[in-house]
PDB file of N, CA and C in Angstrom:
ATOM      1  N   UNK A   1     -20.250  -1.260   4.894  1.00  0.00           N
ATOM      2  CA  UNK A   1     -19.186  -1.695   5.780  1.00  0.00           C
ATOM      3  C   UNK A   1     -18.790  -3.143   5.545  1.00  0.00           C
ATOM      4  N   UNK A   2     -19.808  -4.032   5.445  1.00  0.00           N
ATOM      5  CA  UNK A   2     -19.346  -5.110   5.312  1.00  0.00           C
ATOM      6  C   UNK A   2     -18.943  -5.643   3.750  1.00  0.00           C
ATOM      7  N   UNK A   3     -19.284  -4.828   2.557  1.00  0.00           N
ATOM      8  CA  UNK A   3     -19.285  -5.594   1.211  1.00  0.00           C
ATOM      9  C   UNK A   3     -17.820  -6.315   1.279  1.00  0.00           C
ATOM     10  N   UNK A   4     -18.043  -7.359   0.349  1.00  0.00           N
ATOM     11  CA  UNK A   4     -16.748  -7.936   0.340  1.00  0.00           C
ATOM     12  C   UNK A   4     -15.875  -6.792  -0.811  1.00  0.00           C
ATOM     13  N   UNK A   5     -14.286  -7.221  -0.875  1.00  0.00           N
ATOM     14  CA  UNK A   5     -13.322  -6.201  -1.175  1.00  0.00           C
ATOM     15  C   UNK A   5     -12.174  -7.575  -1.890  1.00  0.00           C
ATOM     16  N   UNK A   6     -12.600  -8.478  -2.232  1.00  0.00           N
ATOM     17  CA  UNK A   6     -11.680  -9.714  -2.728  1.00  0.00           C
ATOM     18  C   UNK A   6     -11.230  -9.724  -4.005  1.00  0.00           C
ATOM     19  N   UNK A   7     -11.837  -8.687  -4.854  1.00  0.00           N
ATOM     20  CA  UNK A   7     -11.909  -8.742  -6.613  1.00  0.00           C
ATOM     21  C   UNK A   7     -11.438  -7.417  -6.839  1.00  0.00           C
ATOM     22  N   UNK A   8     -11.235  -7.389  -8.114  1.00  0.00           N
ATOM     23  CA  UNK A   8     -11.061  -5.871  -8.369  1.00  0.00           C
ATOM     24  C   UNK A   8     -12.737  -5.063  -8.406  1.00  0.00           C
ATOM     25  N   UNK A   9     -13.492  -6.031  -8.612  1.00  0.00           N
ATOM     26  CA  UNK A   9     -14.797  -5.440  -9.245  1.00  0.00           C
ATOM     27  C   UNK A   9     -15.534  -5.381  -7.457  1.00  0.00           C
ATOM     28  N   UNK A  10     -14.943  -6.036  -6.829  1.00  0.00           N
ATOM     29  CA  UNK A  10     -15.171  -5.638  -5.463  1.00  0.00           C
ATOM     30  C   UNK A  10     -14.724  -4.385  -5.092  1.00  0.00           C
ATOM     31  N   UNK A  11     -13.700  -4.370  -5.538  1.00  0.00           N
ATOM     32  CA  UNK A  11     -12.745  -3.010  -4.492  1.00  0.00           C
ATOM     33  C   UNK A  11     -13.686  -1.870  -5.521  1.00  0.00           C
ATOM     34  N   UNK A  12     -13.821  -1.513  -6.579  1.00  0.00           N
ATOM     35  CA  UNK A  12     -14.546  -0.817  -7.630  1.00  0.00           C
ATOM     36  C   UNK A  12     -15.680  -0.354  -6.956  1.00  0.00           C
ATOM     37  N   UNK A  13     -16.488  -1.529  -6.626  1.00  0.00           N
ATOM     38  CA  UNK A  13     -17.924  -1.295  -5.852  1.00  0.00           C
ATOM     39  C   UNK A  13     -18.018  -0.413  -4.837  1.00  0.00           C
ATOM     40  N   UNK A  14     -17.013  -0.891  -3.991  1.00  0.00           N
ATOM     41  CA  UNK A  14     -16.735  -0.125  -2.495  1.00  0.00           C
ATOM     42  C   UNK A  14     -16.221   0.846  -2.864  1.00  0.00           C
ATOM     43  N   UNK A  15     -15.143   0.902  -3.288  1.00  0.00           N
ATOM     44  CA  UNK A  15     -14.903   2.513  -4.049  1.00  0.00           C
ATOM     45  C   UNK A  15     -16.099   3.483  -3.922  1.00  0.00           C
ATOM     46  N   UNK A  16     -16.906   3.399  -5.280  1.00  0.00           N
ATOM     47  CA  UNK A  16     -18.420   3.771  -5.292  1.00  0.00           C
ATOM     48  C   UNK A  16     -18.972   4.168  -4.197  1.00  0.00           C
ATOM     49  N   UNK A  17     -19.068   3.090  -3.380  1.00  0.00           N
ATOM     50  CA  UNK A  17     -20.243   3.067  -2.369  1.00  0.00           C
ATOM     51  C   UNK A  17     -19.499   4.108  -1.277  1.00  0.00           C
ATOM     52  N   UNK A  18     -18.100   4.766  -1.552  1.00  0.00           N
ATOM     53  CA  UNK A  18     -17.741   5.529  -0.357  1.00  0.00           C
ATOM     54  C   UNK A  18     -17.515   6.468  -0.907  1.00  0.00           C
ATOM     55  N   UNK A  19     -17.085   6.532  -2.453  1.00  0.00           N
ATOM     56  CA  UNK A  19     -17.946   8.401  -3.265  1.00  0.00           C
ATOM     57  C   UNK A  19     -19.085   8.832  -2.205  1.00  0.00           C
ATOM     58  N   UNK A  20     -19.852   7.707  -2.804  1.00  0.00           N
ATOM     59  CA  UNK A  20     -21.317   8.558  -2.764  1.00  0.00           C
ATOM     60  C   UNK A  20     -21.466   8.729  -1.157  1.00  0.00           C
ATOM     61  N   UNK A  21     -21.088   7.956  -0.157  1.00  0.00           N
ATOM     62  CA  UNK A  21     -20.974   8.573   1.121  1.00  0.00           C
ATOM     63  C   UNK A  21     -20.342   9.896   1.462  1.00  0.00           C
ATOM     64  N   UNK A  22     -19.187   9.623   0.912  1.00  0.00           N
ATOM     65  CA  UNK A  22     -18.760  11.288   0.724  1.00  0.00           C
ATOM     66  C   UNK A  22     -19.468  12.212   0.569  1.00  0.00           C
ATOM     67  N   UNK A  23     -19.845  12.294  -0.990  1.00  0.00           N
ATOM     68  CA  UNK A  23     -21.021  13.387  -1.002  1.00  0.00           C
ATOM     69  C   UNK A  23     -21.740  13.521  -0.399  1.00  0.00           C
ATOM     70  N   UNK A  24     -22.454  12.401   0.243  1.00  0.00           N
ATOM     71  CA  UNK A  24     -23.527  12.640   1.078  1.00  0.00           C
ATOM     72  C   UNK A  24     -23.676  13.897   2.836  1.00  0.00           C
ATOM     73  N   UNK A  25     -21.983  12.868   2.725  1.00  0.00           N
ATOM     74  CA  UNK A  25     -21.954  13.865   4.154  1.00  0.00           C
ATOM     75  C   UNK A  25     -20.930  15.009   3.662  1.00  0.00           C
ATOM     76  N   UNK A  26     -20.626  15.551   2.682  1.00  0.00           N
ATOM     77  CA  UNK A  26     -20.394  16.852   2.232  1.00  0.00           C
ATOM     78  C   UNK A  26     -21.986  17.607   2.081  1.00  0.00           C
ATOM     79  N   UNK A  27     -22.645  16.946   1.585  1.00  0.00           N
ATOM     80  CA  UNK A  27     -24.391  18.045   2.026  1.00  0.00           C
ATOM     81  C   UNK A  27     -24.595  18.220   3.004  1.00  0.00           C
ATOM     82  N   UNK A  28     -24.177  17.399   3.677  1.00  0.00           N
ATOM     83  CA  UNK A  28     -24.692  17.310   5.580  1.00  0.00           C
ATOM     84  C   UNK A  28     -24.182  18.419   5.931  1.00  0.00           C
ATOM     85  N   UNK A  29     -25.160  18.750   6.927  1.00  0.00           N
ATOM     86  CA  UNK A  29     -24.371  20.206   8.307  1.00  0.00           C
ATOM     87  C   UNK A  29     -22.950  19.770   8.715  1.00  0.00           C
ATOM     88  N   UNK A  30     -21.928  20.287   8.953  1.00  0.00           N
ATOM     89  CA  UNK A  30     -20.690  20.349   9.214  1.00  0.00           C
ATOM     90  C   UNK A  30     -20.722  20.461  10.749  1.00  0.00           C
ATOM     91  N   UNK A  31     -20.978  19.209  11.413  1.00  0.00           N
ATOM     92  CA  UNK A  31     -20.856  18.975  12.503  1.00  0.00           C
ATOM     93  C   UNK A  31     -19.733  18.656  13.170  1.00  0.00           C
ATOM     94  N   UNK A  32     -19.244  18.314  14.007  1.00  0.00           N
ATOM     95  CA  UNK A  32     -18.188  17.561  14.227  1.00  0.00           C
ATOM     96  C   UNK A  32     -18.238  15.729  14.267  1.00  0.00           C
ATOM     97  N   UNK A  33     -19.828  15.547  14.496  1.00  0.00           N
ATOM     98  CA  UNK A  33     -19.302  13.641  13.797  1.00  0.00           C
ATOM     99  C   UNK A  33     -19.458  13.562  12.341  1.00  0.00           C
ATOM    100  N   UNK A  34     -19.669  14.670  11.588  1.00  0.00           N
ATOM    101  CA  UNK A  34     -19.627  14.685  10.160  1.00  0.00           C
ATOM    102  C   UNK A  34     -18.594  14.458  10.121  1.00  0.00           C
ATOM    103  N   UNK A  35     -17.677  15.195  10.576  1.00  0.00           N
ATOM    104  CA  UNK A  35     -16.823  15.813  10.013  1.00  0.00           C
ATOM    105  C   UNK A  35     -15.274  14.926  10.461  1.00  0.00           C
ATOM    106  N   UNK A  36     -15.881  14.085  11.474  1.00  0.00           N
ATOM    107  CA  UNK A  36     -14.978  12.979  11.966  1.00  0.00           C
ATOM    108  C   UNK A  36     -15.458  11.825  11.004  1.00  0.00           C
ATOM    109  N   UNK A  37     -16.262  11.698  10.114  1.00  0.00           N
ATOM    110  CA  UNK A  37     -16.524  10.501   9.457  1.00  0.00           C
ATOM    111  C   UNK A  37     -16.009  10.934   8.428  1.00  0.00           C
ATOM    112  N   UNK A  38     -16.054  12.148   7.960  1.00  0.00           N
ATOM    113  CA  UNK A  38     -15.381  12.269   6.327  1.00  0.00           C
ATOM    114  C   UNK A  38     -13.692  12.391   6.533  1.00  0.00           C
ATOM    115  N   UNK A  39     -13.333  12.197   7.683  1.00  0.00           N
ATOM    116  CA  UNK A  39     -11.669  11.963   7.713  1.00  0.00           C
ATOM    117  C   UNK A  39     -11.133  10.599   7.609  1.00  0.00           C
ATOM    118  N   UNK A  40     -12.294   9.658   8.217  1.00  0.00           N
ATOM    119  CA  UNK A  40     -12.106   8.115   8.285  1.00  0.00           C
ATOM    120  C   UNK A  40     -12.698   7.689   6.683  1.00  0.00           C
ATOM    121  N   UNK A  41     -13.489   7.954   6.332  1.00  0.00           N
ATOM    122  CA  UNK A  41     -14.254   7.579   4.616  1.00  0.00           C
ATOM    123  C   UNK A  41     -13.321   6.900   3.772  1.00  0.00           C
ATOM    124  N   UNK A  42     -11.894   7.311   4.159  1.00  0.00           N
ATOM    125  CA  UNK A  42     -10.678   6.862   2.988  1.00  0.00           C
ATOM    126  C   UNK A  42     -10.604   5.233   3.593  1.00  0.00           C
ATOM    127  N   UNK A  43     -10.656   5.005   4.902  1.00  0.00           N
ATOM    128  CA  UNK A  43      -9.898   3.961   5.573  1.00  0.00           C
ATOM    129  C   UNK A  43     -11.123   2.792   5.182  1.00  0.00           C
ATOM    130  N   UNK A  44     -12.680   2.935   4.877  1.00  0.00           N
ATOM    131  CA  UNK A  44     -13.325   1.992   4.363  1.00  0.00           C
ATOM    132  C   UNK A  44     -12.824   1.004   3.318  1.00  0.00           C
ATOM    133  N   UNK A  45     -11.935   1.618   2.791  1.00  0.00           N
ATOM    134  CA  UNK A  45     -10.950   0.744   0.980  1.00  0.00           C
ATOM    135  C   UNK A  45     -10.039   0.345   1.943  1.00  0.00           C
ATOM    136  N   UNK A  46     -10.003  -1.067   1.774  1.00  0.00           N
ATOM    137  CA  UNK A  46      -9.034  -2.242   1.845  1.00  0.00           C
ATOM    138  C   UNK A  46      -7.404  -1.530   1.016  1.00  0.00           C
ATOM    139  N   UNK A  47      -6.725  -1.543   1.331  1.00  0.00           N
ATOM    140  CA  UNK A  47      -5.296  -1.442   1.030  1.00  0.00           C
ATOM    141  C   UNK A  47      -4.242  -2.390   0.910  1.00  0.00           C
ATOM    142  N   UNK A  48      -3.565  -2.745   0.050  1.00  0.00           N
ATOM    143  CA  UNK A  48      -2.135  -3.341   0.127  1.00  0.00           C
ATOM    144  C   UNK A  48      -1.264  -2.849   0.635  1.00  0.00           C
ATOM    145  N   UNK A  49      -0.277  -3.054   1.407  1.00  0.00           N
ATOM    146  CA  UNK A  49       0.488  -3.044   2.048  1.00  0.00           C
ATOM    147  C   UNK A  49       1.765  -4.213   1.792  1.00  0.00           C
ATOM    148  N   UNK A  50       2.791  -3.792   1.483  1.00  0.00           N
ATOM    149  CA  UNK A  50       3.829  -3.935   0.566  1.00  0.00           C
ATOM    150  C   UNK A  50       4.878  -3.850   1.545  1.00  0.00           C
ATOM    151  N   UNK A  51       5.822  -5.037   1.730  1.00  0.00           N
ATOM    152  CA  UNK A  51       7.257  -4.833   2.490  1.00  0.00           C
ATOM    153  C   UNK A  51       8.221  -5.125   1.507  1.00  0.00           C
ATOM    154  N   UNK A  52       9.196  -4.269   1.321  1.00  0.00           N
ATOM    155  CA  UNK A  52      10.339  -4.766   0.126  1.00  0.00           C
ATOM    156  C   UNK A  52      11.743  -4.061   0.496  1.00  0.00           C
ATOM    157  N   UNK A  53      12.426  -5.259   0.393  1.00  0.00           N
ATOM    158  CA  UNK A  53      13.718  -5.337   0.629  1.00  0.00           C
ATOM    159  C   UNK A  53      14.438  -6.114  -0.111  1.00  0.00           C
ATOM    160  N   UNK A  54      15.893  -5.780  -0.048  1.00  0.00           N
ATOM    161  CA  UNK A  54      16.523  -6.482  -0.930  1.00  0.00           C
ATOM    162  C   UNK A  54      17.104  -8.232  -0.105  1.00  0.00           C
ATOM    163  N   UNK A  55      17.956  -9.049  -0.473  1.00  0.00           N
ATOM    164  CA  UNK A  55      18.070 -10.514  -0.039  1.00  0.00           C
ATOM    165  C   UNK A  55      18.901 -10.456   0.651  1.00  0.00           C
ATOM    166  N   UNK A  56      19.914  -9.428   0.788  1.00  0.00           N
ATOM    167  CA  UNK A  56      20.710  -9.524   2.193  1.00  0.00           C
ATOM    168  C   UNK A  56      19.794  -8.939   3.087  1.00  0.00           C
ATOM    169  N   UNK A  57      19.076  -7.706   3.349  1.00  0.00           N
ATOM    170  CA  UNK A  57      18.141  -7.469   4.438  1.00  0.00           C
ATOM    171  C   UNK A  57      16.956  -9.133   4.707  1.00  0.00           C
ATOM    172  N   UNK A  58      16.316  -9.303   3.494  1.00  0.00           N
ATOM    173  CA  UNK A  58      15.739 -10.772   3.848  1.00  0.00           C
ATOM    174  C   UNK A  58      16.463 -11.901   4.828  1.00  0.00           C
ATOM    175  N   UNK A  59      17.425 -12.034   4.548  1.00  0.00           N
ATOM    176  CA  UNK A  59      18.222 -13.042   4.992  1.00  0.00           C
ATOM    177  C   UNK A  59      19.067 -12.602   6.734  1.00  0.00           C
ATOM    178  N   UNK A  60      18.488 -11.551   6.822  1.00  0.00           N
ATOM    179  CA  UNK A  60      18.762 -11.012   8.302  1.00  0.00           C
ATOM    180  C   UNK A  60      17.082 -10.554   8.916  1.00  0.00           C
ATOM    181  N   UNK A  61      16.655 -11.585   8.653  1.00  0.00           N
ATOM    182  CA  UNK A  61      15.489 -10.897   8.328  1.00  0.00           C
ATOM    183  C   UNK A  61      15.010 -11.316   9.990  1.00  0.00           C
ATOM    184  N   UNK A  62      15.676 -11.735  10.761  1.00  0.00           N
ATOM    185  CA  UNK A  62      15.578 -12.102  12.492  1.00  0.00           C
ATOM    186  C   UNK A  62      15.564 -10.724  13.101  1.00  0.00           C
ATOM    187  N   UNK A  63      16.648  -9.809  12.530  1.00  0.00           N
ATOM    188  CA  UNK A  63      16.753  -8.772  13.236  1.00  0.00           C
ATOM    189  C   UNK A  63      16.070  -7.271  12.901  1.00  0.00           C
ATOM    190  N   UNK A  64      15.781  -7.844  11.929  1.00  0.00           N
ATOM    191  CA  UNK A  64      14.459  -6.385  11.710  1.00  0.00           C
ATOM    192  C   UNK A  64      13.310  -6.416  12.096  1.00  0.00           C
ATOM    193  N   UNK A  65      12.790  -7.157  12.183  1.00  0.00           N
ATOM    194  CA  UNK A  65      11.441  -7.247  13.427  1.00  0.00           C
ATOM    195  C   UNK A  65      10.172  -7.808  11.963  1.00  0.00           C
ATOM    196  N   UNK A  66      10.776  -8.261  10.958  1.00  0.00           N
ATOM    197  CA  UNK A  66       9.775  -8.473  10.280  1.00  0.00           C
ATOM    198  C   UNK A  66       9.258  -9.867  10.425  1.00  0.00           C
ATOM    199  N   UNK A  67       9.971 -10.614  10.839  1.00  0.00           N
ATOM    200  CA  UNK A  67       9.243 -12.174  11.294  1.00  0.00           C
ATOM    201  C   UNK A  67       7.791 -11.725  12.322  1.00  0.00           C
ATOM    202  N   UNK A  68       8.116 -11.246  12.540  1.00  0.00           N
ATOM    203  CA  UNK A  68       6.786 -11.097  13.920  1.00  0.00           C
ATOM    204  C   UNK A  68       5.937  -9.990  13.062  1.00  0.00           C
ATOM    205  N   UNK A  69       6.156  -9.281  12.057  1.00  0.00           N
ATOM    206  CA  UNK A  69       4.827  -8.748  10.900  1.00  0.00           C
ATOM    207  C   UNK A  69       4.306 -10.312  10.374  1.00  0.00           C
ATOM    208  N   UNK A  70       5.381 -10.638   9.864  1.00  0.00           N
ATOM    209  CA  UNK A  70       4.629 -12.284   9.165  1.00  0.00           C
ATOM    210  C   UNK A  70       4.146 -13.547  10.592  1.00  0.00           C
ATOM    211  N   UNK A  71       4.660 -13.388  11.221  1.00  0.00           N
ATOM    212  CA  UNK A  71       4.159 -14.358  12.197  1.00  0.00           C
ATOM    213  C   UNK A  71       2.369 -13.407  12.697  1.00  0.00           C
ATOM    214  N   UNK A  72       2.178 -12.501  12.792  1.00  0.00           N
ATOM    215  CA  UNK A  72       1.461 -11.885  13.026  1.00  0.00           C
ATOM    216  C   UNK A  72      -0.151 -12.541  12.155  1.00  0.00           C
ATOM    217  N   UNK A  73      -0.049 -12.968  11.238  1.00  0.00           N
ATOM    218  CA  UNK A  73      -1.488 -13.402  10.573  1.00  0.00           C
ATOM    219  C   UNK A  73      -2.034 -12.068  10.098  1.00  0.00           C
ATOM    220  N   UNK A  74      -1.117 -10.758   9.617  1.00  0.00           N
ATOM    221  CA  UNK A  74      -1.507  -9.574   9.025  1.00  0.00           C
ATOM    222  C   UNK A  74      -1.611  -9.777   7.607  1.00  0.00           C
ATOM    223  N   UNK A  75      -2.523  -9.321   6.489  1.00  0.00           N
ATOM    224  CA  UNK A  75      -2.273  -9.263   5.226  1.00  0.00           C
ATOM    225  C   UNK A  75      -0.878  -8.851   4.922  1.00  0.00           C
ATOM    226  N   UNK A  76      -0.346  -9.095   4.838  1.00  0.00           N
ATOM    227  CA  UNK A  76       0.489  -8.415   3.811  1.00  0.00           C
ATOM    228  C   UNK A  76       1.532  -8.630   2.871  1.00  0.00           C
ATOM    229  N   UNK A  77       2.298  -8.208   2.205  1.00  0.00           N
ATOM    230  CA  UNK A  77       3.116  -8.862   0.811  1.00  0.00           C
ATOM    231  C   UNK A  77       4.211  -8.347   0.941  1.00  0.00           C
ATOM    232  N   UNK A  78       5.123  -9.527   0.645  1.00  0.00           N
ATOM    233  CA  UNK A  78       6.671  -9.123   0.827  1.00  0.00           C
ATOM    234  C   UNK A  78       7.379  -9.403  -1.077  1.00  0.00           C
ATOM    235  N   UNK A  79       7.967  -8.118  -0.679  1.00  0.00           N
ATOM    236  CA  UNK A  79       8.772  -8.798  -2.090  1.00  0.00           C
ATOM    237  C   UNK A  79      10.334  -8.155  -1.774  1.00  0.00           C
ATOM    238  N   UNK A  80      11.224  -9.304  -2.304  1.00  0.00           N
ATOM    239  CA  UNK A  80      12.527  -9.343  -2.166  1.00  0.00           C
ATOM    240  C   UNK A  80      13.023  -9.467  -3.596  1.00  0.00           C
ATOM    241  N   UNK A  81      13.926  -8.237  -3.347  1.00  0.00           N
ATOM    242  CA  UNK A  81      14.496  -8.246  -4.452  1.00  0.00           C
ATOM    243  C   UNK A  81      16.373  -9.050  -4.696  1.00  0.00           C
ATOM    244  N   UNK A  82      16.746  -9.494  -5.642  1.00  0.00           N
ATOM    245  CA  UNK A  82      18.324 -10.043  -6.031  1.00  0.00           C
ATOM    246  C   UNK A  82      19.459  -8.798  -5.565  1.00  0.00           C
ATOM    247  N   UNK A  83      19.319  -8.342  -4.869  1.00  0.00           N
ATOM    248  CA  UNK A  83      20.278  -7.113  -5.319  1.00  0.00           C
ATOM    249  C   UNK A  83      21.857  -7.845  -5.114  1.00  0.00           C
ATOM    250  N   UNK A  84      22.516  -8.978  -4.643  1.00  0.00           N
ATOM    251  CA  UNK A  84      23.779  -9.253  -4.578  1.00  0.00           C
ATOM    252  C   UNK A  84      24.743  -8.327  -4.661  1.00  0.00           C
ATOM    253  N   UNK A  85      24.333  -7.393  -3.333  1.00  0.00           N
ATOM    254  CA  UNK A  85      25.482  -6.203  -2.561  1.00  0.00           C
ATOM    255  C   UNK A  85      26.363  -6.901  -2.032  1.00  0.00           C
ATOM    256  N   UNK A  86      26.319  -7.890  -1.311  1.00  0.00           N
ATOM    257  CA  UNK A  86      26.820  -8.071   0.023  1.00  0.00           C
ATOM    258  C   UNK A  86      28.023  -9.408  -0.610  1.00  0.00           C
TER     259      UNK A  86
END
């Protein structure tokens, strides 16, 4: 639960380390907190999370509610693209 997840050779590790949990509780009796842990098993891996829009949506970017994702102190990555629609 706690390994760090900062590297690739981090995320790799943890990877691993939630295979082999898997399997583990695939041998296990098919209980129901088994069976509630092998639905959560995926959510142990750290994820990116990606916002992308083009520079006129950026530049209105008050009214989409994404200032308050970034004001928020959430991971996450924005990428804006040139599209010069507008």
């Amino acid at each position: 639960l706690h390994g760090p997840q900062l590297t690739e050779h981090d995320l790799q590790s943890q990877q691993h380390r939630v295979k082999e949990l898997q399997a583990k509780l695939a041998d296990m009796e098919q209980t129901p907190a088994v069976r509630d842990l092998m639905s959560v098993a995926d959510h142990l891996l750290r994820r990116s999370v990606w916002i992308i829009g083009g520079d006129g949506w950026a530049y209105d970017i008050g009214s989409g509610g994404v200032d308050h994702v970034l004001a928020s102190g959430r991971d996450v990555n924005v990428l804006v693209l040139d599209t010069e629609v507008y």
